[in-house]
C-alpha atoms as a PDB file:
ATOM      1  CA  UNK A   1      -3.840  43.125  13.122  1.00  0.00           C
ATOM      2  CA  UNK A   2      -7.874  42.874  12.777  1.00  0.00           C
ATOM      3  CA  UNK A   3     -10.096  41.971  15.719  1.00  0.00           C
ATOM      4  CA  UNK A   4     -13.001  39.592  14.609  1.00  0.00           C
ATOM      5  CA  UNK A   5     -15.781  39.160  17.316  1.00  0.00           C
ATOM      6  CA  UNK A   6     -18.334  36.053  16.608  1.00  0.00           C
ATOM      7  CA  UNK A   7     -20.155  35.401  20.048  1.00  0.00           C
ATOM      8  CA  UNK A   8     -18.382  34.261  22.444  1.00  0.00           C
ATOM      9  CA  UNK A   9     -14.788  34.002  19.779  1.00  0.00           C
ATOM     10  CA  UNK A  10     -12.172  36.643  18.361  1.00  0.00           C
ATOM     11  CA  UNK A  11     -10.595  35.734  15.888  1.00  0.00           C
ATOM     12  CA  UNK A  12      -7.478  37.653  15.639  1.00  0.00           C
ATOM     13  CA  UNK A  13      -5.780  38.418  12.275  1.00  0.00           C
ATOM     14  CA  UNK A  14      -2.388  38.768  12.226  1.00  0.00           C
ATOM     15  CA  UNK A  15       0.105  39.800   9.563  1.00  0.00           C
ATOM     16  CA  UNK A  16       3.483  41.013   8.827  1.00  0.00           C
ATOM     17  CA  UNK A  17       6.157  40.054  10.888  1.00  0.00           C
ATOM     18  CA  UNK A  18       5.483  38.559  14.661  1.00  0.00           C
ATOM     19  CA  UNK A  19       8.434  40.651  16.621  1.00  0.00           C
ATOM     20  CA  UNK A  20       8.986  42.058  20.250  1.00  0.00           C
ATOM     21  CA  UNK A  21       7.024  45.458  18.607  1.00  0.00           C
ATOM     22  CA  UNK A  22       3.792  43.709  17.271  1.00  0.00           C
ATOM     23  CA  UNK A  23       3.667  41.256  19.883  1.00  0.00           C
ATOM     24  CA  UNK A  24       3.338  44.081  22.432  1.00  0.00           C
ATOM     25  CA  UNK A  25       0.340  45.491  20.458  1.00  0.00           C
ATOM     26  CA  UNK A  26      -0.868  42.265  20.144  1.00  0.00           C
ATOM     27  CA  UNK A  27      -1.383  41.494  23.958  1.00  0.00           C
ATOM     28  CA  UNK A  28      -2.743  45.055  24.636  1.00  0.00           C
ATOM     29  CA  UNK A  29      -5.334  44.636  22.247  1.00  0.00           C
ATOM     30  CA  UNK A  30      -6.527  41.067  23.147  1.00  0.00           C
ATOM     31  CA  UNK A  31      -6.329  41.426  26.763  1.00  0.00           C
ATOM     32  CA  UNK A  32      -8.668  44.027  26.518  1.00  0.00           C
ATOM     33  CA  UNK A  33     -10.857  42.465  24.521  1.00  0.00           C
ATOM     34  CA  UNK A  34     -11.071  39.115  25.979  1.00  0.00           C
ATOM     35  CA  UNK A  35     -11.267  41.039  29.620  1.00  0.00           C
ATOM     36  CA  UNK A  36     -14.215  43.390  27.967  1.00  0.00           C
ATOM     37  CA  UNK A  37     -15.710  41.066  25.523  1.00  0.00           C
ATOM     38  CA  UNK A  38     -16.298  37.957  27.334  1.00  0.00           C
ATOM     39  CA  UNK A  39     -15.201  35.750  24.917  1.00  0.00           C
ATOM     40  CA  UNK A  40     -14.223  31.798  25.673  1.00  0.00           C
ATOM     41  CA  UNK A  41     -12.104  31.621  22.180  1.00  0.00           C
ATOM     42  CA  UNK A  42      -9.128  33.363  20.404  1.00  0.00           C
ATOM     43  CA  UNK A  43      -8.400  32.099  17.305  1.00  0.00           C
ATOM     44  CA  UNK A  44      -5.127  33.266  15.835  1.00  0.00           C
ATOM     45  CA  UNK A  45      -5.007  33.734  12.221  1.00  0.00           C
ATOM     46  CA  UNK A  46      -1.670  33.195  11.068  1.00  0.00           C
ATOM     47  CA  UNK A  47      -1.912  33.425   6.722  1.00  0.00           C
ATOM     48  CA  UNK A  48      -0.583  36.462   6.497  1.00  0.00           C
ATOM     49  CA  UNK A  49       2.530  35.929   9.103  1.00  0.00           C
ATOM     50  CA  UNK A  50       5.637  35.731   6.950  1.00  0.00           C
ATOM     51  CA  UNK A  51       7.995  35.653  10.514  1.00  0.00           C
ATOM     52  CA  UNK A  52       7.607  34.856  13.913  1.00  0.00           C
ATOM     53  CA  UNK A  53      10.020  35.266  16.780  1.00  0.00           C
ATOM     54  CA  UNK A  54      10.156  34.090  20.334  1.00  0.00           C
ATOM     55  CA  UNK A  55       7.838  37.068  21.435  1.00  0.00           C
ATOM     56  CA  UNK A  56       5.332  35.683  19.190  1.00  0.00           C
ATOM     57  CA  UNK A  57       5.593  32.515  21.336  1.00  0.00           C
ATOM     58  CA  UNK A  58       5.580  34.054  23.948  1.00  0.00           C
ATOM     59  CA  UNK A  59       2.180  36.420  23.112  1.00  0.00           C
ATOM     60  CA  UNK A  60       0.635  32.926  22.684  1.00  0.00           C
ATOM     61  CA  UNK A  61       1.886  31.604  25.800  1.00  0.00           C
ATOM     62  CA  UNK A  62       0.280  34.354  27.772  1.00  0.00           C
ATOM     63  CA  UNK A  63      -3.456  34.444  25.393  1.00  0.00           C
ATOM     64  CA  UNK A  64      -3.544  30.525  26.475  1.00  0.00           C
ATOM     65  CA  UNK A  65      -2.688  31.304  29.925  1.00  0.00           C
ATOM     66  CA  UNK A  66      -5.589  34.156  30.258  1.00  0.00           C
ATOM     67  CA  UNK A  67      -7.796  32.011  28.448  1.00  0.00           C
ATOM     68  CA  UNK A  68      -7.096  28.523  30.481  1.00  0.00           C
ATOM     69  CA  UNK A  69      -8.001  31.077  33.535  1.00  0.00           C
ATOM     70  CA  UNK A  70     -11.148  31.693  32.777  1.00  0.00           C
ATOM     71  CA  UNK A  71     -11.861  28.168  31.175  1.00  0.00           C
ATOM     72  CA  UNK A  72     -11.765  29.220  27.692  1.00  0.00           C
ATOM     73  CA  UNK A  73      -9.326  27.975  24.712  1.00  0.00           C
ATOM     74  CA  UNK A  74      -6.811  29.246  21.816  1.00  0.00           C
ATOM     75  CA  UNK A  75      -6.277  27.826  18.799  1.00  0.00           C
ATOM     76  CA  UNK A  76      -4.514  28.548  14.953  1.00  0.00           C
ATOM     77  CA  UNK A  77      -4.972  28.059  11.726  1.00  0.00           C
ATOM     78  CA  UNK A  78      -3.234  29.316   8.504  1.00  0.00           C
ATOM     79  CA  UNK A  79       0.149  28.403  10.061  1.00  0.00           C
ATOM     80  CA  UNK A  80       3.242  27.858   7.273  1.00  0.00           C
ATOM     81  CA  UNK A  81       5.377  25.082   7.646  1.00  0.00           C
ATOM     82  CA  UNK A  82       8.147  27.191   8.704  1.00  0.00           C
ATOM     83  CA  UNK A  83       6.106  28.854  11.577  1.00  0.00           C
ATOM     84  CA  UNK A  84       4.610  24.952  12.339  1.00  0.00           C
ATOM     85  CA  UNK A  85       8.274  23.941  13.181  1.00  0.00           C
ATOM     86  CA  UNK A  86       8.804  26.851  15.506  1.00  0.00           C
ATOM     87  CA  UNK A  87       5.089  25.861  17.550  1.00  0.00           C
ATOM     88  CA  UNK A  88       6.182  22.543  17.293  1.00  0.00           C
ATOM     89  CA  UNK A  89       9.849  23.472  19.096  1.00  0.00           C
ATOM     90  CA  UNK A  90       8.478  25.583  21.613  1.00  0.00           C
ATOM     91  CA  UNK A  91       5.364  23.006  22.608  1.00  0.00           C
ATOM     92  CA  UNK A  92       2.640  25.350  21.652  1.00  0.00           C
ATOM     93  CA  UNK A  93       1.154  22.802  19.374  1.00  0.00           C
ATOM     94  CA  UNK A  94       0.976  20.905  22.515  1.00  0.00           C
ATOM     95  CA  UNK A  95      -1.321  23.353  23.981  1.00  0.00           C
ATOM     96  CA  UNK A  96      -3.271  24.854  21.421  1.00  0.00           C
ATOM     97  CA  UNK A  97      -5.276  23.411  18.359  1.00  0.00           C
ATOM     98  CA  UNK A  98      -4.248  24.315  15.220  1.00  0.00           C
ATOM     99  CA  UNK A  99      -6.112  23.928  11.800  1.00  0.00           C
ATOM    100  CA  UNK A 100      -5.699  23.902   8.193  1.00  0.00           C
ATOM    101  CA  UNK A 101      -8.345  27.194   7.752  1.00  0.00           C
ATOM    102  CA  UNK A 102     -10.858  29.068   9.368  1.00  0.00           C
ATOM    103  CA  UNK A 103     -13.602  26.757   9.013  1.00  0.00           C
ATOM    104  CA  UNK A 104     -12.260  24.346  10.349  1.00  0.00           C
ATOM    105  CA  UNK A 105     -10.713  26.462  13.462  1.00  0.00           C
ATOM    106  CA  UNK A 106     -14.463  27.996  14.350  1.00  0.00           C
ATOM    107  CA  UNK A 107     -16.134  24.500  14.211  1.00  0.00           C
ATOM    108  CA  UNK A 108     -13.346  22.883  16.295  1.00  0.00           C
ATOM    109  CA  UNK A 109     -13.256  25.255  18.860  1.00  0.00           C
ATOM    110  CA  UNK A 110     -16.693  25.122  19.154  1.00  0.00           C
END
C-alpha cells in the first residue's frame, strides 16, 4: 500500500490481496492520516487488487464512515469486474463513487 497526498485527497494504492491482515494495516495507516492530514477525500485505488474479502468491505465501510463524520467522501476506481460484483453485493457502490481511472476519480470527487 502507497499513501498519495494531493491537498485536501489521499489517494490510497492498494495491491495484493485485500484480507483480515492488510485490511488491518490499511485502517491504521489511513486513520492516521486522514486524522493528521486533514484531508476531505480517500480515493481507493484498486488496479492492483487481485482479491478482496469481507474485511476489505469492511475497511471501506469504516474509511466512509470516518469520512461522512467529518463531511468528507470515498470513492474507487480501477475496480475488476470480479471485485465490482462483491461492492455491488455488499452496497458499497451504493455509498461510494467509483470510476473507470484516476482521472476521472480526482475530478469527480472534486
Amino acid at each position: 500500500m502507497k499513501l498519495d497526498k494531493n491537498g485536501e485527497t489521499l489517494v490510497v494504492r492498494l495491491s495484493g490481496e485485500l484480507d483480515h491482515h492488510y485490511a488491518v494495516r490499511i485502517r491504521e495507516m489511513v486513520d492516521a492520516a486522514v486524522l493528521t492530514g486533514g484531508f476531505r477525500r480517500i480515493i481507493f485505488d484498486f488496479t492492483q487488487v487481485g482479491f478482496m474479502d469481507s474485511s476489505g468491505i469492511g475497511t471501506i465501510m469504516g474509511r466512509y464512515k470516518l469520512m461522512q463524520a467529518i463531511g468528507g467522501s470515498v470513492s474507487a476506481f480501477g475496480i475488476s469486474s470480479q471485485l465490482d460484483k462483491l461492492l455491488s453485493m455488499s452496497g458499497i457502490k451504493k455509498i461510494i463513487s467509483v470510476y473507470q481511472n484516476e482521472q476521472e476519480a480526482v475530478r469527480g470527487a472534486s
